[in-house]
Protein backbone atom coordinates (compact mmCIF):
# COMPACT_ATOMS: atom_id res chain seq x y z
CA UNK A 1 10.77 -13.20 -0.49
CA UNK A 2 7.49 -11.02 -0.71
CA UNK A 3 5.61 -11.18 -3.60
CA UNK A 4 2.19 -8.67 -4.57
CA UNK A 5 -0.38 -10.34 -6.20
CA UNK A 6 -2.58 -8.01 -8.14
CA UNK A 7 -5.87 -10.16 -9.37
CA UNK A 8 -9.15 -8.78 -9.05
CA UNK A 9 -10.63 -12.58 -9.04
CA UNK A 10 -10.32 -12.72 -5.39
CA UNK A 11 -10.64 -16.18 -5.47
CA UNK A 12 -7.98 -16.69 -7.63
CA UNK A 13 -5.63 -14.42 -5.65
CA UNK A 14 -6.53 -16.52 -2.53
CA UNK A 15 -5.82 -19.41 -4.43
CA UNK A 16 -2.50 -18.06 -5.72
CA UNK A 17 -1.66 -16.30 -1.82
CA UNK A 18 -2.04 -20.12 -0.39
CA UNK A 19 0.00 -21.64 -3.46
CA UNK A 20 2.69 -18.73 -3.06
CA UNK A 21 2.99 -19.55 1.16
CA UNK A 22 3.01 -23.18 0.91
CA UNK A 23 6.22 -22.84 -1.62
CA UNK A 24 7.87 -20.54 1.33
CA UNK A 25 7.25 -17.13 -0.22
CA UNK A 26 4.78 -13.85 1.26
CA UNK A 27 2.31 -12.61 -0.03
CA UNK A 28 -0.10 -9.70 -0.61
CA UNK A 29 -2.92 -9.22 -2.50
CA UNK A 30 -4.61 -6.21 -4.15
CA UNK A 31 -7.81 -6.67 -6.20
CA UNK A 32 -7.76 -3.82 -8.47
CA UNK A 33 -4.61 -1.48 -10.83
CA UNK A 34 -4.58 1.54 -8.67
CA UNK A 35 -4.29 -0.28 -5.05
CA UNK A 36 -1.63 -2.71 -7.30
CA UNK A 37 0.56 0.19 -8.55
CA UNK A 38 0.47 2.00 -4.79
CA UNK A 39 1.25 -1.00 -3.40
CA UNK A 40 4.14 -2.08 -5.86
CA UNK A 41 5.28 1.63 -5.61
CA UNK A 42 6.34 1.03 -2.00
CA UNK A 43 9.60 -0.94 -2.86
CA UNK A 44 8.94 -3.60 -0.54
CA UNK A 45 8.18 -6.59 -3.08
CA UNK A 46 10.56 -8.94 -4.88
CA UNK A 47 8.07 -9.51 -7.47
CA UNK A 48 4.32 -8.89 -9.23
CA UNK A 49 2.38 -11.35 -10.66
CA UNK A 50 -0.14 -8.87 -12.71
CA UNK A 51 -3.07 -9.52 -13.96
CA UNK A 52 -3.89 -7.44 -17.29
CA UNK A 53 -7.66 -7.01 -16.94
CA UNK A 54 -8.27 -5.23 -13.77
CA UNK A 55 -10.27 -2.33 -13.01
CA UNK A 56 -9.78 0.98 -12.57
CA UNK A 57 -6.25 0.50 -14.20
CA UNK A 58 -5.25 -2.11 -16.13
CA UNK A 59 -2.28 -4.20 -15.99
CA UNK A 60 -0.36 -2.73 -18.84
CA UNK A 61 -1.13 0.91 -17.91
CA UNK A 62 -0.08 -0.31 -13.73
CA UNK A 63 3.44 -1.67 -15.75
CA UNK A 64 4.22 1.22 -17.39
CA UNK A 65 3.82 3.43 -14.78
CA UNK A 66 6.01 1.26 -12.64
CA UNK A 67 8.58 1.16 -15.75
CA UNK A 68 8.88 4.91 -16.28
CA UNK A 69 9.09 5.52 -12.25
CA UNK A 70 12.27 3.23 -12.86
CA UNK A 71 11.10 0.41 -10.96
CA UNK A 72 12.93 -2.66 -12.03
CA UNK A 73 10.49 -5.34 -9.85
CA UNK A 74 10.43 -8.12 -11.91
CA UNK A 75 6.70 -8.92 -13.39
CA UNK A 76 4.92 -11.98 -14.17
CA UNK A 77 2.05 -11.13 -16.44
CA UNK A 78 -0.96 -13.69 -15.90
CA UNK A 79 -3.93 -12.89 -17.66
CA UNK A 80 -6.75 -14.84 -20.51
CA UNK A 81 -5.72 -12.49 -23.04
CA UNK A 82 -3.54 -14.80 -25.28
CA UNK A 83 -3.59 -12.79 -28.51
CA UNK A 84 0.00 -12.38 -30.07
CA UNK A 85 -0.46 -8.67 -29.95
CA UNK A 86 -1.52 -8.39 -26.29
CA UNK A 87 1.74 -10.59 -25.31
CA UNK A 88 3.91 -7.97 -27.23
CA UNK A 89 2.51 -5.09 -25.96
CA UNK A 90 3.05 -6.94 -21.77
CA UNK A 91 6.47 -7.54 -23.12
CA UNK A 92 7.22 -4.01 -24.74
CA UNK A 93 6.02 -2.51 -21.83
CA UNK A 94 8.45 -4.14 -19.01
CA UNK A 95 7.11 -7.79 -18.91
CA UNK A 96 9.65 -10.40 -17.48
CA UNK A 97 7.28 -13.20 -18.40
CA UNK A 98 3.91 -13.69 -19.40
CA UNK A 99 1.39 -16.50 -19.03
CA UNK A 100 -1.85 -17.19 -19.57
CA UNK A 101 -4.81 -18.87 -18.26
CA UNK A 102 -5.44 -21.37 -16.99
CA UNK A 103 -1.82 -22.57 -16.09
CA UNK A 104 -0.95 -25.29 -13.63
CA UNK A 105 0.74 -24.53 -10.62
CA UNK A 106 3.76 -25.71 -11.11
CA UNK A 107 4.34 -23.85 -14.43
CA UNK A 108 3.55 -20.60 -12.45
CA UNK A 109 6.13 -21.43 -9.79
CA UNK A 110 8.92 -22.32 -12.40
CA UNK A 111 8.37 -18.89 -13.99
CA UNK A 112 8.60 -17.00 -10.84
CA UNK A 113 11.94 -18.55 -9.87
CA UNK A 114 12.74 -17.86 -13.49
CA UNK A 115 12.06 -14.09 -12.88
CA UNK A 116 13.18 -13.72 -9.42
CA UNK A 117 16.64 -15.44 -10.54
CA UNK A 118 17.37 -13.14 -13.09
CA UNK A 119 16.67 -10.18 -10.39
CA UNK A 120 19.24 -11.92 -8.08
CA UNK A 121 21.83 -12.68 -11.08
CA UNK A 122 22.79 -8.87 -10.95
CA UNK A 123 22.96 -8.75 -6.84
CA UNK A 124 26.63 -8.98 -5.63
CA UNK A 125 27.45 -12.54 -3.66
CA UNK A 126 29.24 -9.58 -0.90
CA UNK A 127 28.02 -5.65 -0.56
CA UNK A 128 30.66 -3.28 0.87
CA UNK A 129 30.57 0.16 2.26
CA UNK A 130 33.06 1.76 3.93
CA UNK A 131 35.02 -0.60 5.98
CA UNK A 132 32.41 -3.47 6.47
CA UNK A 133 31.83 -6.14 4.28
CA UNK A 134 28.06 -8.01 4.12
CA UNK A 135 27.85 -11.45 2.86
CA UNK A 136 24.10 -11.94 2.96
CA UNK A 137 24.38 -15.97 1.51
CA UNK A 138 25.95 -16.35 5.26
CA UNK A 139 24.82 -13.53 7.54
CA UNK A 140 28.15 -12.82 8.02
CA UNK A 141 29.23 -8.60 8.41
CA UNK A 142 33.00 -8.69 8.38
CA UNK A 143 34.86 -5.53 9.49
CA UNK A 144 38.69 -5.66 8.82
CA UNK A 145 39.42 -9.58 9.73
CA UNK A 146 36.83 -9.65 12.87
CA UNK A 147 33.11 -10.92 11.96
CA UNK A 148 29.64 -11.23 13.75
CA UNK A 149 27.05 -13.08 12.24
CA UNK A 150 23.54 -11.23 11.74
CA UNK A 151 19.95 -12.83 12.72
CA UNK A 152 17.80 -12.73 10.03
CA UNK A 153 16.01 -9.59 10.90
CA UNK A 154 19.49 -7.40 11.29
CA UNK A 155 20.17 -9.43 7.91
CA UNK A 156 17.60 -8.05 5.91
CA UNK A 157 17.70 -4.49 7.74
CA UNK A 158 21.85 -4.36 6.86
CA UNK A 159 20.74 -5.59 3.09
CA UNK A 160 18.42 -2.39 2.32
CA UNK A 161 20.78 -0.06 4.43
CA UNK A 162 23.95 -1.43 1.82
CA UNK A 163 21.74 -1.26 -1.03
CA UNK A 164 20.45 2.20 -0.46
CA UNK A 165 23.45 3.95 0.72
CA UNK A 166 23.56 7.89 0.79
CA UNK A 167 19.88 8.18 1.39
CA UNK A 168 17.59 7.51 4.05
CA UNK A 169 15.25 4.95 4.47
CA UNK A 170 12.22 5.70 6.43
CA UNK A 171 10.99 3.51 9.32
CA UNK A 172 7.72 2.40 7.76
CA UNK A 173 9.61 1.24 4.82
CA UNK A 174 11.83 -0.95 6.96
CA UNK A 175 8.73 -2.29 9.03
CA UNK A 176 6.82 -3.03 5.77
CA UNK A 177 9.80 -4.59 3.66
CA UNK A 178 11.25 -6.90 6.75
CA UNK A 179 7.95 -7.70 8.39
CA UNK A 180 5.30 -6.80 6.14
CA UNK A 181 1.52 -5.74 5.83
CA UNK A 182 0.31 -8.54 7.92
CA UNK A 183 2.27 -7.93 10.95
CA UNK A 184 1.50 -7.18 14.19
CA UNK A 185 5.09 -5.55 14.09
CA UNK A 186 6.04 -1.82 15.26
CA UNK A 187 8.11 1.23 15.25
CA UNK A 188 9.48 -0.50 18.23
CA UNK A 189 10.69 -3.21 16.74
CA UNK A 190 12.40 -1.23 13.75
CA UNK A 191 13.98 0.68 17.09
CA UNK A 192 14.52 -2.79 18.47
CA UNK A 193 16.96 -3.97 15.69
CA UNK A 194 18.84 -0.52 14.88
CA UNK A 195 19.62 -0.78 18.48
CA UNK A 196 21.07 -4.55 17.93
CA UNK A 197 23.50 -3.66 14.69
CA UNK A 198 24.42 -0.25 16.12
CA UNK A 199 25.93 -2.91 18.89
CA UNK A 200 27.30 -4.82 16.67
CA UNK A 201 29.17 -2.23 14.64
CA UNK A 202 30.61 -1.21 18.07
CA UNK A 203 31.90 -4.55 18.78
CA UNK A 204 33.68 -4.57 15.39
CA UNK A 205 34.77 -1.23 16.04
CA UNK A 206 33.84 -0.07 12.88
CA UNK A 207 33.94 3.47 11.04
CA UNK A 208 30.65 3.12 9.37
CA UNK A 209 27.77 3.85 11.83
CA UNK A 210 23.74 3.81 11.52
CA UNK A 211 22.64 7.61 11.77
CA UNK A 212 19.16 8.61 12.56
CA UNK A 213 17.38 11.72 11.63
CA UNK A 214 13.91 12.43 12.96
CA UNK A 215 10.89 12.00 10.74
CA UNK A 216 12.93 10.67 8.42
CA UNK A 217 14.61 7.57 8.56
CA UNK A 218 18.21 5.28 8.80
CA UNK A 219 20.95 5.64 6.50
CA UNK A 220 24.72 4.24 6.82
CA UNK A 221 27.49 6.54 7.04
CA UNK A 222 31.28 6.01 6.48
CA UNK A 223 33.78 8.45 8.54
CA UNK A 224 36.64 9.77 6.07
């Protein structure tokens, strides 16, 4: 899972990147409420943990605009501000949790799997579209009794296609969201793995297939 850490303590992001990785999770970092909200605005994270003072704009103004876009990214508000009134206004405006500083470690962690179970809670255990069936908890895409199991790169790619179906997703959206800021990753390797489940819908010999329009992205399509 990819998480955005927006903190404009840099040292406390760092601190909070290396706590993040070491528990198995990505991370990315942005040190001030207008990179934060681009950044978040991408679609690519599973969660924000938010920090409420931050220049340029604050967390509470980089929450509602998220909110009233009609993001639903669950947020983790972390911030010194521990006035009653400041925790109701993170909460009115779209707060999943909110703690304040300092906070051990371990505390933080629980509340992010707190926030990032109640995102998964309203995820299907199987997606379907068209003929094909994807069970992401075992990489399994089923097709009318025949199956082929998915790497975990066609995995995630078949998870956003499923999720997003009837529009298209653009390349740079699948390179950021499956391999991330970090990585040395191209437009080949998006190419790459479109290539590998357009196979394996031919081996199942299904009716959905992964159409491609120029300049603008991947989207599944079911023949009537």
């Amino acid at each position: 899972m990819r998480i955005l850490i927006v903190e404009d303590e840099k040292r406390l992001a760092m601190t909070l990147k290396d706590l993040l990785s070491q528990s198995g999770y990505q991370a990315d970092m942005a040190f001030n409420g207008t990179d934060g909200l681009e950044l978040a605005r991408s679609g690519i994270y599973d969660a924000l943990i938010l920090d409420v003072m931050l220049p340029e704009l604050n967390g509470f103004q980089v929450l509602q605009s998220l909110r009233l876009s009609g993001s639903t990214v669950p947020v983790l508000m972390l911030t010194a501000r521990s006035d009653l009134s400041d925790r109701v206004l993170g909460l009115d405006s779209g707060a999943d949790y909110y703690l304040t500083k300092p906070f051990e470690n371990q505390e933080l962690l629980a509340c992010l799997r707190t926030i990032l179970r109640r995102q998964t809670a309203i995820i299907p255990d199987l997606l379907e579209f068209g003929d094909l069936t994807l069970n992401p908890s075992s990489s399994q895409l089923t097709c009318r009794g025949k199956s082929v199991t998915l790497s975990s790169k066609e995995l995630e790619m078949m998870t956003i296609l499923f999720k997003n179906t009837g529009c298209f997703i653009s390349k740079e959206t699948l390179l950021l969201k499956i391999w991330g800021y970090d990585s040395s990753a191209n437009a080949n390797n998006v190419e790459a793995y479109v290539s590998f489940i357009r196979k394996k819908l031919s081996l199942l010999q299904s009716q959905v297939s992964l159409r491609v329009a120029r300049n603008i992205g991947y989207k599944l399509e079911a023949d009537s």
